[in-house]
N, C-alpha and C. Protein backbone atom coordinates (compact mmCIF):
# COMPACT_ATOMS: atom_id res chain seq x y z
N UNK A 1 128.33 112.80 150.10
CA UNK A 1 127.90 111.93 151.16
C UNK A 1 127.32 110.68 150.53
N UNK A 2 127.78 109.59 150.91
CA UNK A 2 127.11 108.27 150.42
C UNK A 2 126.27 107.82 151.09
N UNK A 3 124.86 107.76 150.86
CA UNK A 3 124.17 107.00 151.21
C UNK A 3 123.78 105.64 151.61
N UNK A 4 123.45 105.41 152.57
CA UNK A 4 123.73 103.89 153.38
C UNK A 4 121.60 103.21 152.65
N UNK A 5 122.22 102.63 152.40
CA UNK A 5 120.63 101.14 151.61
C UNK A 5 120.70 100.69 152.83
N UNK A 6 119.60 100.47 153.46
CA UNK A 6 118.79 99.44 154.70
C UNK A 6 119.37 97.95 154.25
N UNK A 7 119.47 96.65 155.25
CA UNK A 7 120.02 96.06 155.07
C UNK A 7 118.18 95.17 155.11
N UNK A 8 117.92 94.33 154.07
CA UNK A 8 116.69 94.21 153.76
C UNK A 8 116.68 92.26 154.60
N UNK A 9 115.78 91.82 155.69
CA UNK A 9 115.92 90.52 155.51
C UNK A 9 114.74 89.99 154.53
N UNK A 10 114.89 88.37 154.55
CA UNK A 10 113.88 88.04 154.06
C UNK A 10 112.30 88.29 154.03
N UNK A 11 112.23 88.82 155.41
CA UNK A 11 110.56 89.42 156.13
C UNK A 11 110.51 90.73 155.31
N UNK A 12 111.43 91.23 155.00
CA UNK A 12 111.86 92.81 154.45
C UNK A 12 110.44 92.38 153.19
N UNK A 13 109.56 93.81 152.97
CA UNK A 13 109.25 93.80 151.56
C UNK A 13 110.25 94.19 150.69
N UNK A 14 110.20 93.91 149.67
CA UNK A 14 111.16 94.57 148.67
C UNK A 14 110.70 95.84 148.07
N UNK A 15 111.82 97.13 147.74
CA UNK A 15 111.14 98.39 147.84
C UNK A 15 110.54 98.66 147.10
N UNK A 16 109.37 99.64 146.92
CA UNK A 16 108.88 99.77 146.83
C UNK A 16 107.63 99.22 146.51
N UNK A 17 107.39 97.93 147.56
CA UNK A 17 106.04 97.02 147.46
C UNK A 17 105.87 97.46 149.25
N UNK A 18 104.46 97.94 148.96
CA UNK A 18 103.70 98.17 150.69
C UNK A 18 104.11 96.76 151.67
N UNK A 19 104.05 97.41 152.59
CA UNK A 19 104.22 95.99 153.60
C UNK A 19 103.30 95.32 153.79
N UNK A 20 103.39 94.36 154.92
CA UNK A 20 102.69 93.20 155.54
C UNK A 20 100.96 92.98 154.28
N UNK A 21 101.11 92.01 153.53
CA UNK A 21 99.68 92.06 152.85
C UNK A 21 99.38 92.89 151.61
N UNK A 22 100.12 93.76 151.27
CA UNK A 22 99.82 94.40 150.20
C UNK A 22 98.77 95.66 150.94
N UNK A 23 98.65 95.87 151.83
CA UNK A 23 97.44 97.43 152.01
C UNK A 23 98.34 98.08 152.16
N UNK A 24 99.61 98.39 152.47
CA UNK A 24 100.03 99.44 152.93
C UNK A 24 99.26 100.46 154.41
N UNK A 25 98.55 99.45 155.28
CA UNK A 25 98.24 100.08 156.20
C UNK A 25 99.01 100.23 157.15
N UNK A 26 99.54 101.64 158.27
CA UNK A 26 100.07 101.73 159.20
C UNK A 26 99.61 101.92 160.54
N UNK A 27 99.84 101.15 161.19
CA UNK A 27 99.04 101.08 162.31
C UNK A 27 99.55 102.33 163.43
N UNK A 28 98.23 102.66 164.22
CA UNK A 28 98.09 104.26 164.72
C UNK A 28 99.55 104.55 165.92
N UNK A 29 100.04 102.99 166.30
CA UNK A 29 100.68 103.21 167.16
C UNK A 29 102.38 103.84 166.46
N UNK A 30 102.22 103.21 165.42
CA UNK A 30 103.40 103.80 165.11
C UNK A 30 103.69 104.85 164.36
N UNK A 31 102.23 105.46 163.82
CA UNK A 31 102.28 106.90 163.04
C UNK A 31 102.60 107.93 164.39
N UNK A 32 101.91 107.27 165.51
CA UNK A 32 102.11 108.21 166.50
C UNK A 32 103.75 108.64 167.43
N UNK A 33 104.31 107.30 166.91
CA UNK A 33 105.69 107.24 166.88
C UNK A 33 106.56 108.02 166.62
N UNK A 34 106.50 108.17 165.53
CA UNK A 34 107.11 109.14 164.38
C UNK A 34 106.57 110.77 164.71
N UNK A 35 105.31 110.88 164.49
CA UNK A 35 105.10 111.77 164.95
C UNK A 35 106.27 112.70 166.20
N UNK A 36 105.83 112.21 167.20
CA UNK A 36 106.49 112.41 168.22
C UNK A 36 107.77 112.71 168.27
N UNK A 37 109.26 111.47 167.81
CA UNK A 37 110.37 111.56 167.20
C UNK A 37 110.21 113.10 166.59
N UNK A 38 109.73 112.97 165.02
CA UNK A 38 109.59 114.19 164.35
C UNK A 38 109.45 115.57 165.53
N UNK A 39 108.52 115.23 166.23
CA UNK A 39 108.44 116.51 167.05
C UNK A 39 110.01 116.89 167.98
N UNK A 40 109.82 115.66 168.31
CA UNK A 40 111.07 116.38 169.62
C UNK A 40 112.59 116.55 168.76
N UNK A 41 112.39 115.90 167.34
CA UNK A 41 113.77 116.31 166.75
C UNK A 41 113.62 118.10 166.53
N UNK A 42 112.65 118.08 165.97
CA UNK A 42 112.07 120.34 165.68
C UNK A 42 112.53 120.56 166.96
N UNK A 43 112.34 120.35 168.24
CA UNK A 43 112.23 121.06 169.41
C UNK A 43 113.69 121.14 169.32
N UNK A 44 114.86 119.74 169.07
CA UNK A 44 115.84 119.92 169.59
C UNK A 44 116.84 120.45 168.54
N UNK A 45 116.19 120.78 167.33
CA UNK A 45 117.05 121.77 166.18
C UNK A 45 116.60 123.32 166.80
N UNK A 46 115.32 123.45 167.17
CA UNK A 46 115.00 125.09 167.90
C UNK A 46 115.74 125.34 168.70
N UNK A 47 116.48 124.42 169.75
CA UNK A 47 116.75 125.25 170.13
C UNK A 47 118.50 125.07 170.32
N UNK A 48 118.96 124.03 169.43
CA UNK A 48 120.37 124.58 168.78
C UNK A 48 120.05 125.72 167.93
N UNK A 49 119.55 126.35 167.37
CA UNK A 49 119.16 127.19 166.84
C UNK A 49 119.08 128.73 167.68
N UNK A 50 119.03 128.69 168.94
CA UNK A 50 118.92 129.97 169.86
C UNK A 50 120.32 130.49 169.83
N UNK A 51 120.42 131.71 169.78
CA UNK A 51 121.35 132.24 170.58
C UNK A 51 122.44 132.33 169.33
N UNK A 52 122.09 132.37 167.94
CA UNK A 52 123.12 132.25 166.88
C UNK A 52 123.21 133.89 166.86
N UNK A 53 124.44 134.73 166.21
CA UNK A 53 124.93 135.81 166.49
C UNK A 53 125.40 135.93 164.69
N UNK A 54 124.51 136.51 163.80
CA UNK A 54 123.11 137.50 164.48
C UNK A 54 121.94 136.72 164.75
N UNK A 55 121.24 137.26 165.10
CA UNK A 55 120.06 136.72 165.51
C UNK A 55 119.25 137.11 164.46
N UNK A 56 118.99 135.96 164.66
CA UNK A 56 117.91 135.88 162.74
C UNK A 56 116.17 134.89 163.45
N UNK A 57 115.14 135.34 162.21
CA UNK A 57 113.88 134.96 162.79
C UNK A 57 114.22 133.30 162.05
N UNK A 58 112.99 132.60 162.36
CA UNK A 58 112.70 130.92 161.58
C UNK A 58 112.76 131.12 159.98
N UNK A 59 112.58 131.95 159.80
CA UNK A 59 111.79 132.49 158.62
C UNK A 59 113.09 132.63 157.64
N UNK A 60 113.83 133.29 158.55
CA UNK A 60 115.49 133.88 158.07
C UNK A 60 116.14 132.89 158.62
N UNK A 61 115.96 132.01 159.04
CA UNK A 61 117.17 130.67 158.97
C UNK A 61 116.79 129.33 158.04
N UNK A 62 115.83 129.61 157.53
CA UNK A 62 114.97 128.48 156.48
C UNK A 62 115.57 129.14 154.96
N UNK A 63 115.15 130.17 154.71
CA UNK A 63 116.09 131.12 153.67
C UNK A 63 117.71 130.85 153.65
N UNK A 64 118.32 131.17 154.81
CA UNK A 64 119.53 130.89 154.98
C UNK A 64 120.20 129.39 154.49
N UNK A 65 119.57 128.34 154.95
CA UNK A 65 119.59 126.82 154.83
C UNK A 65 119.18 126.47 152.94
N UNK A 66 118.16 127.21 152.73
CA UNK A 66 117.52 126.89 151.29
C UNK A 66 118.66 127.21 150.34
N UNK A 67 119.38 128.52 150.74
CA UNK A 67 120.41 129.24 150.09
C UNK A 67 121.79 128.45 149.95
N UNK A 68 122.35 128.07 151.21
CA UNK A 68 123.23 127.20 151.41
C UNK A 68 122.88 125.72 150.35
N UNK A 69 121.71 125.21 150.56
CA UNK A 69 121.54 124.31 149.56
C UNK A 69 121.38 124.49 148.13
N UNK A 70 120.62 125.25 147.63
CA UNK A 70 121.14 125.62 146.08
C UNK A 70 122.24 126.41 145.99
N UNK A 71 122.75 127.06 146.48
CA UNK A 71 124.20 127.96 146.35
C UNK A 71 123.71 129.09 145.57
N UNK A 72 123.14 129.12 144.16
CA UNK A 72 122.94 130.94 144.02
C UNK A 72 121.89 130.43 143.36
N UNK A 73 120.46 130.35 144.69
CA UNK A 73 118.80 130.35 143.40
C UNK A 73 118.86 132.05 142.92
N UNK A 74 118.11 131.87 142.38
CA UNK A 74 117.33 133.11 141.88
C UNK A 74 116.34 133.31 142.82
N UNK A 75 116.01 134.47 142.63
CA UNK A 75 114.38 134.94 143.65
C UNK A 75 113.24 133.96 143.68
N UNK A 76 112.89 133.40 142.62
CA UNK A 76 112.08 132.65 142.21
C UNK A 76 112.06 131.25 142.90
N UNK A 77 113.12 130.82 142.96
CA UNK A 77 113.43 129.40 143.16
C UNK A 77 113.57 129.43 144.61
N UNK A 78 113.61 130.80 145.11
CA UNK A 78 113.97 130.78 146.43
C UNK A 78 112.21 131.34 146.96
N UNK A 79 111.81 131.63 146.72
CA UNK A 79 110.10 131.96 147.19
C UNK A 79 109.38 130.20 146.59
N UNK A 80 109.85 129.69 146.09
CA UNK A 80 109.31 128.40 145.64
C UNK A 80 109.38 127.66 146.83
N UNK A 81 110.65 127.09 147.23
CA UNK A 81 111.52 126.51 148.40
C UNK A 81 110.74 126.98 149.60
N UNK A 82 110.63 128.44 150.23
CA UNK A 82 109.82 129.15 150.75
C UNK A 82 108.42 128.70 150.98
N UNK A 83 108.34 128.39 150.00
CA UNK A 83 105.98 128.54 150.01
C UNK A 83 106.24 130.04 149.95
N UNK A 84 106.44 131.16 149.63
CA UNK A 84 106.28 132.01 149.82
C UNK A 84 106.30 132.76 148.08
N UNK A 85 105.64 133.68 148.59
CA UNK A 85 105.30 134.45 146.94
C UNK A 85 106.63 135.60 146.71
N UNK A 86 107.23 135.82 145.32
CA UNK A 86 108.40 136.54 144.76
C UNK A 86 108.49 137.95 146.01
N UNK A 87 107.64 138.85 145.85
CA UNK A 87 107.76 139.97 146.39
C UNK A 87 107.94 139.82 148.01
N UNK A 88 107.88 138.89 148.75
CA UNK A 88 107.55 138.92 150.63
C UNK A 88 109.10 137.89 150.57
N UNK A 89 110.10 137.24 149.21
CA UNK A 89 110.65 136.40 149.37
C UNK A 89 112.07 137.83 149.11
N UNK A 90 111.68 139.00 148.17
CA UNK A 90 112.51 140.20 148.25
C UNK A 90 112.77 141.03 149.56
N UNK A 91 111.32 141.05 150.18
CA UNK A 91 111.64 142.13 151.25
C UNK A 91 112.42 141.01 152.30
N UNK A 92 112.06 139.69 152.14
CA UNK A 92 113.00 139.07 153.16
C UNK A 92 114.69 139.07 152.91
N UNK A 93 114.96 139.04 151.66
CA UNK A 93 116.21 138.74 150.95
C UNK A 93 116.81 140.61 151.62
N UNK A 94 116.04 141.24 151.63
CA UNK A 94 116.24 142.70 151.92
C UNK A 94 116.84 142.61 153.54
N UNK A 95 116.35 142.29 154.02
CA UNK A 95 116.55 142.45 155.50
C UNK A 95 117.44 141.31 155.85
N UNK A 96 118.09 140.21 154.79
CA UNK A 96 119.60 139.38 155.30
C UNK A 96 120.41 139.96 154.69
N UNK A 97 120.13 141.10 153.38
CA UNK A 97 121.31 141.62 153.40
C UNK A 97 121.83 142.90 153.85
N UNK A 98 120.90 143.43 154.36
CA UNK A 98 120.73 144.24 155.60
C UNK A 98 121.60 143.77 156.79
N UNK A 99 121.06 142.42 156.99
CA UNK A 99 121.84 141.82 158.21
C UNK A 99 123.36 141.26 157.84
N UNK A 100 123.60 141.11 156.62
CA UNK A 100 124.96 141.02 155.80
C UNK A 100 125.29 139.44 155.33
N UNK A 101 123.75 138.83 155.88
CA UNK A 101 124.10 137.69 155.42
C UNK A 101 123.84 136.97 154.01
N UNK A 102 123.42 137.76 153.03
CA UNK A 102 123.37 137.19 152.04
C UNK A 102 123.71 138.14 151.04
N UNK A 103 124.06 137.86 150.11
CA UNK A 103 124.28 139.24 148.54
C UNK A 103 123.28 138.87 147.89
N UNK A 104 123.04 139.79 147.00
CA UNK A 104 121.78 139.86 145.48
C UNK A 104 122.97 140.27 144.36
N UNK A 105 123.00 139.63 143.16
CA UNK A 105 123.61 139.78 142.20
C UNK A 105 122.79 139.54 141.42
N UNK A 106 123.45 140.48 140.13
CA UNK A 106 122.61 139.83 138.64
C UNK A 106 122.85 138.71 137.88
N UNK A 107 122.12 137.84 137.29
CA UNK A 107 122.51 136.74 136.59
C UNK A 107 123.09 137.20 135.21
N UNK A 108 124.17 136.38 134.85
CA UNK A 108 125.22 136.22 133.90
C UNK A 108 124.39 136.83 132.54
N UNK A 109 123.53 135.64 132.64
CA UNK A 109 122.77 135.63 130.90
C UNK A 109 121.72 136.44 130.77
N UNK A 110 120.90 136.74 132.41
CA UNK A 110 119.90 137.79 132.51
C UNK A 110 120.17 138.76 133.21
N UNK A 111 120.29 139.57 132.98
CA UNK A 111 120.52 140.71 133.90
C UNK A 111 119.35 141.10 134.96
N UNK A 112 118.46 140.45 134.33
CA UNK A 112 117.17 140.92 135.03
C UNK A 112 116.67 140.32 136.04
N UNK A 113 117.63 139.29 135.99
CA UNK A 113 116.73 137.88 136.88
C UNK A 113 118.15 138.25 138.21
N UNK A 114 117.42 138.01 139.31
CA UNK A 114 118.30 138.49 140.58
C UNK A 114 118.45 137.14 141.09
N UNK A 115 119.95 136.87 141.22
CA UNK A 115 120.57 135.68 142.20
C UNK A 115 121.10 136.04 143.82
N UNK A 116 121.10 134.88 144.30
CA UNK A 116 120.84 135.25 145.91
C UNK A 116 122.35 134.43 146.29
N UNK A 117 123.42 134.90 146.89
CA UNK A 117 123.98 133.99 147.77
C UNK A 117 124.30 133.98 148.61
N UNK A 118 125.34 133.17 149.85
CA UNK A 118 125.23 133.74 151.14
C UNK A 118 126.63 134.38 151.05
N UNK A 119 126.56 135.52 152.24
CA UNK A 119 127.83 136.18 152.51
C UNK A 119 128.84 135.38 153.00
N UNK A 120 130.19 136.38 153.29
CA UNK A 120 131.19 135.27 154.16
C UNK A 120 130.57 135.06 155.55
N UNK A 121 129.77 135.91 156.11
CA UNK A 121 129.43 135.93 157.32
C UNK A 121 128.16 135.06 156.95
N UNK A 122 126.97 135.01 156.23
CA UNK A 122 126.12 133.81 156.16
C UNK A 122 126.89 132.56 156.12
N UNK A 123 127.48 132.51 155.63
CA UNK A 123 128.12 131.29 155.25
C UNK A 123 129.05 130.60 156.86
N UNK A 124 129.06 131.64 157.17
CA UNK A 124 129.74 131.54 158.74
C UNK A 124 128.61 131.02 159.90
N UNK A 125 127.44 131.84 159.69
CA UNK A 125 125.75 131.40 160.71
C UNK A 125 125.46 130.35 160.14
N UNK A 126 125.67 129.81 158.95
CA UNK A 126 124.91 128.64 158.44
C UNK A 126 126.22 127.17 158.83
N UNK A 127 127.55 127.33 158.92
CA UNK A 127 128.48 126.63 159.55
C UNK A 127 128.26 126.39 160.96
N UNK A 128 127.67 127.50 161.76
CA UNK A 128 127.73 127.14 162.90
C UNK A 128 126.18 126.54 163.08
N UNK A 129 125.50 127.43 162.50
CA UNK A 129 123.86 126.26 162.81
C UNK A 129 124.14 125.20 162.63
N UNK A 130 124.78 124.69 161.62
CA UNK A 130 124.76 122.73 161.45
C UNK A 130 125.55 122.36 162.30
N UNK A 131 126.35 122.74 162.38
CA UNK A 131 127.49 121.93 163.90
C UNK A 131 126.64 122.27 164.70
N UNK A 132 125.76 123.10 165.74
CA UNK A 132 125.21 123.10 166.93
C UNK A 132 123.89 121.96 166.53
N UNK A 133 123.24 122.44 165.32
CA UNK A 133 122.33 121.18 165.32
C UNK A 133 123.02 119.71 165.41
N UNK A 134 123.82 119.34 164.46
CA UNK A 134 124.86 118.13 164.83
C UNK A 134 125.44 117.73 165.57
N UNK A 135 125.84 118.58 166.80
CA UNK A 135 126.00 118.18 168.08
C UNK A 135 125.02 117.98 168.82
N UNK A 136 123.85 118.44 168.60
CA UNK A 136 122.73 118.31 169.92
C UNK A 136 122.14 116.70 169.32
N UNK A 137 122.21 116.32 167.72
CA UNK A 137 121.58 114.72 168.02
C UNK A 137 122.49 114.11 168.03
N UNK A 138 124.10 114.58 167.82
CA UNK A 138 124.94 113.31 167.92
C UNK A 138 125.21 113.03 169.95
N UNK A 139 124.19 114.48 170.51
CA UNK A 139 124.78 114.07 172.00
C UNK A 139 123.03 112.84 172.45
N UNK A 140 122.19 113.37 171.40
CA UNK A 140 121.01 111.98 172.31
C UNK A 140 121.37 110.90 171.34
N UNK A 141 122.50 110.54 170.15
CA UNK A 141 122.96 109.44 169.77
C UNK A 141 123.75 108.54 170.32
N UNK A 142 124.34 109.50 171.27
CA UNK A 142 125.38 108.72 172.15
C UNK A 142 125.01 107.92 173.20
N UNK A 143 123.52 107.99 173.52
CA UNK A 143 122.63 107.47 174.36
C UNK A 143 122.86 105.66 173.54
N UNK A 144 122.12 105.81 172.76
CA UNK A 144 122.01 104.50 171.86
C UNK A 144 123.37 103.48 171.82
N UNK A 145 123.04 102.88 172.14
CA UNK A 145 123.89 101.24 171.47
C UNK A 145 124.40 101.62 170.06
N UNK A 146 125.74 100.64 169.72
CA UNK A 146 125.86 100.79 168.16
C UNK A 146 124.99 100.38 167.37
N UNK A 147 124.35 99.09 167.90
CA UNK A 147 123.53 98.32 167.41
C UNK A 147 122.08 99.05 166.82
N UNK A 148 121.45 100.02 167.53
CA UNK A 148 120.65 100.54 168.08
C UNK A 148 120.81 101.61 166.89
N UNK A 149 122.04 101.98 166.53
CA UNK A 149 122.37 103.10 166.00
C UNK A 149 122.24 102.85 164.68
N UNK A 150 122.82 101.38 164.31
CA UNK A 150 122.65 101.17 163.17
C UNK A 150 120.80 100.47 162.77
N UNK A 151 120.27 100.38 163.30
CA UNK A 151 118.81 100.25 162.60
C UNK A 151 118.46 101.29 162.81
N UNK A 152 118.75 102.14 163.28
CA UNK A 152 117.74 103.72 163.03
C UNK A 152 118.24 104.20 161.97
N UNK A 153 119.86 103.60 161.67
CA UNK A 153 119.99 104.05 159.86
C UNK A 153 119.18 103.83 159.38
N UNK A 154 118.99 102.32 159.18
CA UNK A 154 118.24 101.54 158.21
C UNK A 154 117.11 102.04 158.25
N UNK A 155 116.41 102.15 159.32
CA UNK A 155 114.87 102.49 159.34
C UNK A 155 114.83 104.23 159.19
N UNK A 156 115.54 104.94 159.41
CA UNK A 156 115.59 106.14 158.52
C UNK A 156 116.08 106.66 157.33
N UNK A 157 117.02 105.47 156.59
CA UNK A 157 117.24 105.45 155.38
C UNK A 157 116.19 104.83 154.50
N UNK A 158 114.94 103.69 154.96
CA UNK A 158 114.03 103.38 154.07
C UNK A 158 112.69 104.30 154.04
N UNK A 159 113.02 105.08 155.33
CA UNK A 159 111.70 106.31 155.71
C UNK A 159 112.11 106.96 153.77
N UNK A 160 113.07 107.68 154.24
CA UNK A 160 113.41 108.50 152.92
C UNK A 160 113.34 108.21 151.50
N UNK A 161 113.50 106.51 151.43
CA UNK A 161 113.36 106.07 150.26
C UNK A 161 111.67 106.02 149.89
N UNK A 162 110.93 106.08 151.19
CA UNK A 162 109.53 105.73 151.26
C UNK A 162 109.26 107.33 150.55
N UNK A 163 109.99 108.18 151.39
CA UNK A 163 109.54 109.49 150.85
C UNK A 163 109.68 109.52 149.23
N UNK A 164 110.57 109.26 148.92
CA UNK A 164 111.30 109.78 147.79
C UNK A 164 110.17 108.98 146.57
N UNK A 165 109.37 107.70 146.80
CA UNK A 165 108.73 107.48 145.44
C UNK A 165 107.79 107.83 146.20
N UNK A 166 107.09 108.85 147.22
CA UNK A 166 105.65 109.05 147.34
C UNK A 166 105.52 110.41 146.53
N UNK A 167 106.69 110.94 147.23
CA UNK A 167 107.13 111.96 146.34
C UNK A 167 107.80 112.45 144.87
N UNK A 168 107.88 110.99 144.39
CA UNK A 168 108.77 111.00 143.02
C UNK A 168 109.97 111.77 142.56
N UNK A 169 110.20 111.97 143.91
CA UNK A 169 111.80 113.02 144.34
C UNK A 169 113.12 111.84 143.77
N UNK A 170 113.89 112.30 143.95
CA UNK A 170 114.98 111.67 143.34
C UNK A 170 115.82 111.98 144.21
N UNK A 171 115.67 112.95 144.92
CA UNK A 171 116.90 113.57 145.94
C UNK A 171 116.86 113.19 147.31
N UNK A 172 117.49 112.35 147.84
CA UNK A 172 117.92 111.82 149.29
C UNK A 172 117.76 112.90 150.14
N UNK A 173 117.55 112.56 151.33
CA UNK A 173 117.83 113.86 152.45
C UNK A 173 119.22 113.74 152.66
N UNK A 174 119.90 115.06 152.89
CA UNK A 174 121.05 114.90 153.51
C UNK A 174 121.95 115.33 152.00
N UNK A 175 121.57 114.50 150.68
CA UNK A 175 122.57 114.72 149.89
C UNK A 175 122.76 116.05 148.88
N UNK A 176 122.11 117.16 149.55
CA UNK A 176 122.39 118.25 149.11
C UNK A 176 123.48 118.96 149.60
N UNK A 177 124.39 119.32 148.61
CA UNK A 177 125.85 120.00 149.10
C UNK A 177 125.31 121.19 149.50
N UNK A 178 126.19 122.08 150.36
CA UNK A 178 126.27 123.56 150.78
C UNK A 178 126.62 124.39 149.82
């Protein structure tokens, strides 16, 4: 996926210099902005999220998604991703492959160290979660103007870049393969 750069005007700071003045202050009306956005986007991934077959908890579709994005972590890397500690990140890994959606294999060079990936059937719940999530904002996108459409790139492609040196991440949203 290629990433789209904000189209910067002259008023634009240049990135990574704070805006208006050098404080980097954001004013309350528009943290509250975002906020909000942020919220009602969760509400409207929850509940593309209902009704997936099997029915899996938040807990087990965050695992599922983490998995899909590294393709085979280890236990470790996957309780990291998690917030969650090695042993509560096993009994979960226990109960998707219980549910058949994920395998445990041994690693190549360690035998000891346990890799996680998804089944044909995970791999099937995690195809259909992103198309139902992808349809539910491409249907309140269709609301928007093109025009409209294209600065919410921009202004959600420089959000991320904002993220990415607060965070000293390197990794874009979005540009993690399955």
């Amino acid at each position: 996926m290629t990433q789209r750069r904000p189209r910067l005007s002259a008023d634009d700071p240049v990135a990574g210099e704070p805006a208006a003045g050098g404080t980097g202050e954001v004013p309350d009306d528009v943290t509250a902005a975002v906020e909000r956005v942020l919220s009602a986007a969760a509400l409207l991934w929850s509940r593309a999220d209902q009704g997936l077959e099997p029915a899996v908890s938040p807990i087990q579709l965050r695992a599922v998604e983490a998995i899909a994005r590294f393709g085979r972590p280890n236990l470790g890397r996957l309780a990291e991703e998690l917030g969650a500690i090695p042993s509560s990140t096993s009994r979960l890994c226990d109960r998707l492959e219980a549910a058949g959606l994920v395998v445990r294999e041994s690693a190549l060079a360690d035998r000891r160290e346990i890799i996680v990936r998804l089944s044909k059937q995970g791999e099937r719940l995690y195809s259909e979660l992103t198309g139902r999530r992808r349809a539910a904002v491409r249907e309140v996108l269709a609301q928007l103007t093109p025009a409209s459409r294209g600065r919410l790139l921009d202004a959600l492609t420089e959000f991320d870049l904002a993220r990415e040196r607060q965070d000293g991440s390197t990794e874009a949203l979005g540009s993690r393969t399955a």
